[in-house]
C-alpha atoms as a PDB file:
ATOM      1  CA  UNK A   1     131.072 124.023  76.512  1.00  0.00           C
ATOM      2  CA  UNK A   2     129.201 121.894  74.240  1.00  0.00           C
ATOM      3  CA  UNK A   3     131.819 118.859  74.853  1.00  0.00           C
ATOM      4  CA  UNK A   4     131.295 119.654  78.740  1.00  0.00           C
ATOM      5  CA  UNK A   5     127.319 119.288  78.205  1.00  0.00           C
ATOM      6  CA  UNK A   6     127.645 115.954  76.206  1.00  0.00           C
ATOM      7  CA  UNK A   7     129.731 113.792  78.708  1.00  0.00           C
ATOM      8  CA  UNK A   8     127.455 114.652  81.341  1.00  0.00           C
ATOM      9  CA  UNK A   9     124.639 113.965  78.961  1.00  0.00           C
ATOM     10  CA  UNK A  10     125.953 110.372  78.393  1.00  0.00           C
ATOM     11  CA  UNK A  11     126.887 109.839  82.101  1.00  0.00           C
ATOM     12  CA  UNK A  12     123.332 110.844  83.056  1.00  0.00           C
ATOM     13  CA  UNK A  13     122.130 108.235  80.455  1.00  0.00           C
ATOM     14  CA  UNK A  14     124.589 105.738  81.939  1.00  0.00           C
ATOM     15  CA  UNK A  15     123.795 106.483  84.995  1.00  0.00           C
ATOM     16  CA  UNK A  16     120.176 105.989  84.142  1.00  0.00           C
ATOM     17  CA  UNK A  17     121.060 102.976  82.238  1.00  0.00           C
ATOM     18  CA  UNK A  18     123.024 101.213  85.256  1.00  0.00           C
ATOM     19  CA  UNK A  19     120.035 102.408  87.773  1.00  0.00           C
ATOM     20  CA  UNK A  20     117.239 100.714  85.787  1.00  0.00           C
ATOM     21  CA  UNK A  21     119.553  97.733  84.885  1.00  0.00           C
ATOM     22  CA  UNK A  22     120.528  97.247  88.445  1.00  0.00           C
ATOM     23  CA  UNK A  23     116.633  97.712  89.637  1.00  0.00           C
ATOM     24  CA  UNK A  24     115.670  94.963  87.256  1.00  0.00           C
ATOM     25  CA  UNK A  25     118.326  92.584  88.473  1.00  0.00           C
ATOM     26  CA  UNK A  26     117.249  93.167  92.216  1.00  0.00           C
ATOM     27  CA  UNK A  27     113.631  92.113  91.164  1.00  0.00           C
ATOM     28  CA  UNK A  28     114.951  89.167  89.320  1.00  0.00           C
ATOM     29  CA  UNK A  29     116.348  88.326  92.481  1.00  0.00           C
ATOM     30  CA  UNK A  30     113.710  89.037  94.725  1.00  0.00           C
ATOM     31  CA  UNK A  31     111.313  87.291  92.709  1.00  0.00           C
ATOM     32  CA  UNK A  32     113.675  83.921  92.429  1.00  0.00           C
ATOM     33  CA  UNK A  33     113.849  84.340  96.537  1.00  0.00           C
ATOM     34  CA  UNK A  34     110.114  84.607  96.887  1.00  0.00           C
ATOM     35  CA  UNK A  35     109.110  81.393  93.999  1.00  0.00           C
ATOM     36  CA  UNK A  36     111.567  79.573  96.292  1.00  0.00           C
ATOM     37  CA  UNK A  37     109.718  80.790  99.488  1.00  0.00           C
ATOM     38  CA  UNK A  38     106.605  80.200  98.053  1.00  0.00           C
ATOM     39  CA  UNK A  39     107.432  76.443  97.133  1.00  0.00           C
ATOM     40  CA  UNK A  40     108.888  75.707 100.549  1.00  0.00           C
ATOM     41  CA  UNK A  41     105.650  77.152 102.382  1.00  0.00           C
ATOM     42  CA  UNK A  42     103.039  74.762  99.598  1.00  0.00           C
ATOM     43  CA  UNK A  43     105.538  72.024 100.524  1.00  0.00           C
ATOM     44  CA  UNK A  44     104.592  72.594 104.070  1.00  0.00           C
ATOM     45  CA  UNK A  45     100.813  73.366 103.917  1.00  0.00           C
ATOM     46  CA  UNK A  46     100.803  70.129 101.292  1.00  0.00           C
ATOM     47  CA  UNK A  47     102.764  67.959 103.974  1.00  0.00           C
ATOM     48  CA  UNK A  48      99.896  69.115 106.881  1.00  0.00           C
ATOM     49  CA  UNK A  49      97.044  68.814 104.349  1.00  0.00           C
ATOM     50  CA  UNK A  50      98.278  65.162 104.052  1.00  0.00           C
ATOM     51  CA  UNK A  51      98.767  64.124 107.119  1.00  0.00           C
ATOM     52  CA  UNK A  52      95.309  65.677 108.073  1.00  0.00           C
ATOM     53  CA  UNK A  53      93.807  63.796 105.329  1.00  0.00           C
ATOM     54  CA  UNK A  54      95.735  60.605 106.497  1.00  0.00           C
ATOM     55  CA  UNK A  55      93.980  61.323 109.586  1.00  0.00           C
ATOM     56  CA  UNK A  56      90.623  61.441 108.590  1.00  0.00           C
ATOM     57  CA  UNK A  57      91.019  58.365 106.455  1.00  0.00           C
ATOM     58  CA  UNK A  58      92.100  56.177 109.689  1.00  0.00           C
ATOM     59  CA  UNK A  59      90.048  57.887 111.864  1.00  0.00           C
ATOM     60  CA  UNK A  60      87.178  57.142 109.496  1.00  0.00           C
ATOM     61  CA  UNK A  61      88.252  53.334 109.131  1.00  0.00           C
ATOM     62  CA  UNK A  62      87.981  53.122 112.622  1.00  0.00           C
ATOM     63  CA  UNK A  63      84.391  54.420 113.125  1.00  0.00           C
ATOM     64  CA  UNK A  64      82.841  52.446 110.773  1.00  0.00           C
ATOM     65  CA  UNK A  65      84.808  48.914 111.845  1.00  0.00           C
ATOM     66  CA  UNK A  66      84.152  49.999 115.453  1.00  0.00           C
ATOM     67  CA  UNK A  67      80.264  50.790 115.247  1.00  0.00           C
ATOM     68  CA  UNK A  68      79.812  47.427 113.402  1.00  0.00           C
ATOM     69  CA  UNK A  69      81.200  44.991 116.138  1.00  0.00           C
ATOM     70  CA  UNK A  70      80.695  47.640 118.816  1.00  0.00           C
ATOM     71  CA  UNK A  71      76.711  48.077 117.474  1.00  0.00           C
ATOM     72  CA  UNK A  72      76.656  44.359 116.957  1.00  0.00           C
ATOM     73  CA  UNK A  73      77.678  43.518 120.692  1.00  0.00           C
ATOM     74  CA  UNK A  74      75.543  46.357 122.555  1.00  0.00           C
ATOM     75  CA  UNK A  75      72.251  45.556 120.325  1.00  0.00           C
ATOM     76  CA  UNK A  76      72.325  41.717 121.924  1.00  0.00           C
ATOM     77  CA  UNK A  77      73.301  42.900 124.988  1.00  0.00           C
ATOM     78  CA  UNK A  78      70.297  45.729 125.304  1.00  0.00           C
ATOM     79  CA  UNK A  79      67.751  43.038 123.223  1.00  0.00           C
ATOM     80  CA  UNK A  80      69.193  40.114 126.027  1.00  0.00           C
ATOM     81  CA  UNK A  81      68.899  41.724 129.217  1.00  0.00           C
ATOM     82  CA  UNK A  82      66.278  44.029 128.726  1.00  0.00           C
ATOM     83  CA  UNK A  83      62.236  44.161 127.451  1.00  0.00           C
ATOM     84  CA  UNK A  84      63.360  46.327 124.630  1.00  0.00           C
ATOM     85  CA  UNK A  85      63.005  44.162 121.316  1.00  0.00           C
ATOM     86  CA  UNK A  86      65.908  44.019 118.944  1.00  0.00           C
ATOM     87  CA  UNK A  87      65.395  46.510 116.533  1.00  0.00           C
ATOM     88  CA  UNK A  88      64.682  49.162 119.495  1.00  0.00           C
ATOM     89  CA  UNK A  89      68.207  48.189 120.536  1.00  0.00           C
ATOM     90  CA  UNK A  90      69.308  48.685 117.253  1.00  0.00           C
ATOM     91  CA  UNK A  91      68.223  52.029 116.949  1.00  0.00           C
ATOM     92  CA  UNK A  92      69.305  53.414 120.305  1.00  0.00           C
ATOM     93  CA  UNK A  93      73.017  51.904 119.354  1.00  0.00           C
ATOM     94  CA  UNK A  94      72.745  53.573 116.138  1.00  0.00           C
ATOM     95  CA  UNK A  95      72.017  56.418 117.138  1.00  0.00           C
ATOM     96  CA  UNK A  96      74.695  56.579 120.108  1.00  0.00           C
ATOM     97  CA  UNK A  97      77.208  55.682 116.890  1.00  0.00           C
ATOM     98  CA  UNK A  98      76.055  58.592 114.752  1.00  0.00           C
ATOM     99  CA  UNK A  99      76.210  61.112 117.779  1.00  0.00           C
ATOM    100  CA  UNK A 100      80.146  59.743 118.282  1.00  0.00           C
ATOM    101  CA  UNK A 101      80.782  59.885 114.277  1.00  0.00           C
ATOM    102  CA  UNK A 102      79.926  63.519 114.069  1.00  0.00           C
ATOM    103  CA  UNK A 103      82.080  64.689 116.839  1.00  0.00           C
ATOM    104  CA  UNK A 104      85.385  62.441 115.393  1.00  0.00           C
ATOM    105  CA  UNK A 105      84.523  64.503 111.592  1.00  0.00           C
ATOM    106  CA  UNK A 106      84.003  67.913 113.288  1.00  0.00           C
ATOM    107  CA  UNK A 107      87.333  67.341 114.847  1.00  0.00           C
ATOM    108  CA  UNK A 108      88.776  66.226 111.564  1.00  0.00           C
ATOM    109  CA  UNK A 109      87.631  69.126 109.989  1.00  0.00           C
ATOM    110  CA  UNK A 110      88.995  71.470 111.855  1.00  0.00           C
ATOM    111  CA  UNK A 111      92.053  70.107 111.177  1.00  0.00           C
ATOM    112  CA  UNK A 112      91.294  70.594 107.717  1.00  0.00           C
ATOM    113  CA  UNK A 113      90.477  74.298 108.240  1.00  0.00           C
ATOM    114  CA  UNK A 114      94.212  74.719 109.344  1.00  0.00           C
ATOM    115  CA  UNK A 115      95.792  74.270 106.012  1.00  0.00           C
ATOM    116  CA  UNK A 116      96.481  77.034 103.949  1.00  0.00           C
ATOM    117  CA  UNK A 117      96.518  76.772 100.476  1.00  0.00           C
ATOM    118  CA  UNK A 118      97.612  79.775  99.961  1.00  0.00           C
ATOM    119  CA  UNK A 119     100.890  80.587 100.872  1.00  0.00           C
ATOM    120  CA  UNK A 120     100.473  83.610 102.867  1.00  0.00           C
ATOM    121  CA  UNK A 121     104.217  84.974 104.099  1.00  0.00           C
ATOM    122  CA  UNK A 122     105.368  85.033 100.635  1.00  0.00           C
ATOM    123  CA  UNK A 123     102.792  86.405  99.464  1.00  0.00           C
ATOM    124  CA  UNK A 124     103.129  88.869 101.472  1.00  0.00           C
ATOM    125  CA  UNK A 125     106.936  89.090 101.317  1.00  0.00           C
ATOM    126  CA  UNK A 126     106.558  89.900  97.436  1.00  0.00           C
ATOM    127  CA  UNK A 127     104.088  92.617  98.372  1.00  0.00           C
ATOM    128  CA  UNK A 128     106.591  94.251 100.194  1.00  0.00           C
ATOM    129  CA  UNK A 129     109.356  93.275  97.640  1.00  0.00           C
ATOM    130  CA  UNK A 130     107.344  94.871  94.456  1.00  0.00           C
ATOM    131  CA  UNK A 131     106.830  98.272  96.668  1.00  0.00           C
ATOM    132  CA  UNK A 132     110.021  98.383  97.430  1.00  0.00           C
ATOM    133  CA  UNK A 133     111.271  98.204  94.013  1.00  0.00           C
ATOM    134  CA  UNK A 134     108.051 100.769  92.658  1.00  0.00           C
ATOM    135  CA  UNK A 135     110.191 103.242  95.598  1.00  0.00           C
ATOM    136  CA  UNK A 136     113.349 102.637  94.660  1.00  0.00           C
ATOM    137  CA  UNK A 137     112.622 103.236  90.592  1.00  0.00           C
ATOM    138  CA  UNK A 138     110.333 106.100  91.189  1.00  0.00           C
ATOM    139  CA  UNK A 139     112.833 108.047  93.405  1.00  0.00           C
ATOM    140  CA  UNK A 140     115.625 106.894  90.627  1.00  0.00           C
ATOM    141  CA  UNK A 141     113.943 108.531  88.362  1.00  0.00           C
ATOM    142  CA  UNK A 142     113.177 111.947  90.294  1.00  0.00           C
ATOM    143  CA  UNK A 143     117.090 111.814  91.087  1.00  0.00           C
ATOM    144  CA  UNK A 144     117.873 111.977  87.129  1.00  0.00           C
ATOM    145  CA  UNK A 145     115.264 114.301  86.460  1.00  0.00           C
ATOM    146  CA  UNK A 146     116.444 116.454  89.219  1.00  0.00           C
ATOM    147  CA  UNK A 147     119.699 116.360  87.888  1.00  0.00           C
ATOM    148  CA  UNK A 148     118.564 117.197  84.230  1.00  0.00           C
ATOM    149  CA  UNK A 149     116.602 119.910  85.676  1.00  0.00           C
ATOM    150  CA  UNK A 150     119.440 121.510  87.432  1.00  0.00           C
ATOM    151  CA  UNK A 151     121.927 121.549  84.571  1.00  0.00           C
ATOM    152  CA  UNK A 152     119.699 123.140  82.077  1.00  0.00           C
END
């Protein structure tokens, strides 16, 4: 009897053994999958962060070249044809210019606003990864204490 007890001892430890061993090579797994995940989603949110900062650099260029000849041109225009002396024209044009900057950086920065830094599905992937792994050990371990239970 005490033989019988023994091997079933060691095959419960074994058992054990292979559950907890084959639990931690799932999460190693998991957790490679989801570092790789991660990466590939910063790649992405890097790739539109650039190209929205690309954006705003160009887009920026463009104001200020454009309001100097385009400010230049309308100020001689309003000062030639009209009673308004030039600095009046110069400060209507200006602020026509300013009005037209701030809508071309509020539309830049929403395009900001849609990068993530944070990369959100594998984050949440790993969430779901970590409880099922807290599951799968806790009911591995009721199953062996169960079992220890029972033969005692």
């Amino acid at each position: 009897m005490d033989r019988l007890e023994t091997a079933r001892s060691r095959n419960d430890n074994m058992s054990f053994g292979s559950l907890i061993s084959g639990i931690f090579q799932d999460a190693q797994t998991l957790i490679t999958k989801e570092i790789a995940a991660a990466k590939l989603e910063l790649k992405q949110e890097m790739s539109k962060a650039i190209k929205a900062g690309v954006s705003l650099g160009i887009g920026g260029f463009l104001l200020v070249v454009g309001f100097i000849l385009l400010t230049l041109m309308i100020v001689f225009v309003i000062s030639t044809y009209t009673p308004i002396p030039l600095w009046g024209s110069l400060g209507i044009v200006g602020l026509v210019y300013c009005v037209a900057g701030a809508i071309a950086l509020t539309i830049g920065k929403r395009k900001v606003t849609e990068v993530k830094p944070v990369p959100e599905d594998a984050l949440q992937h790993t969430k779901e990864d970590v409880r099922y792994i807290a599951e799968r050990a806790s009911s591995g371990l009721e199953k062996t204490e169960l079992r220890k239970a029972t033969q005692h």
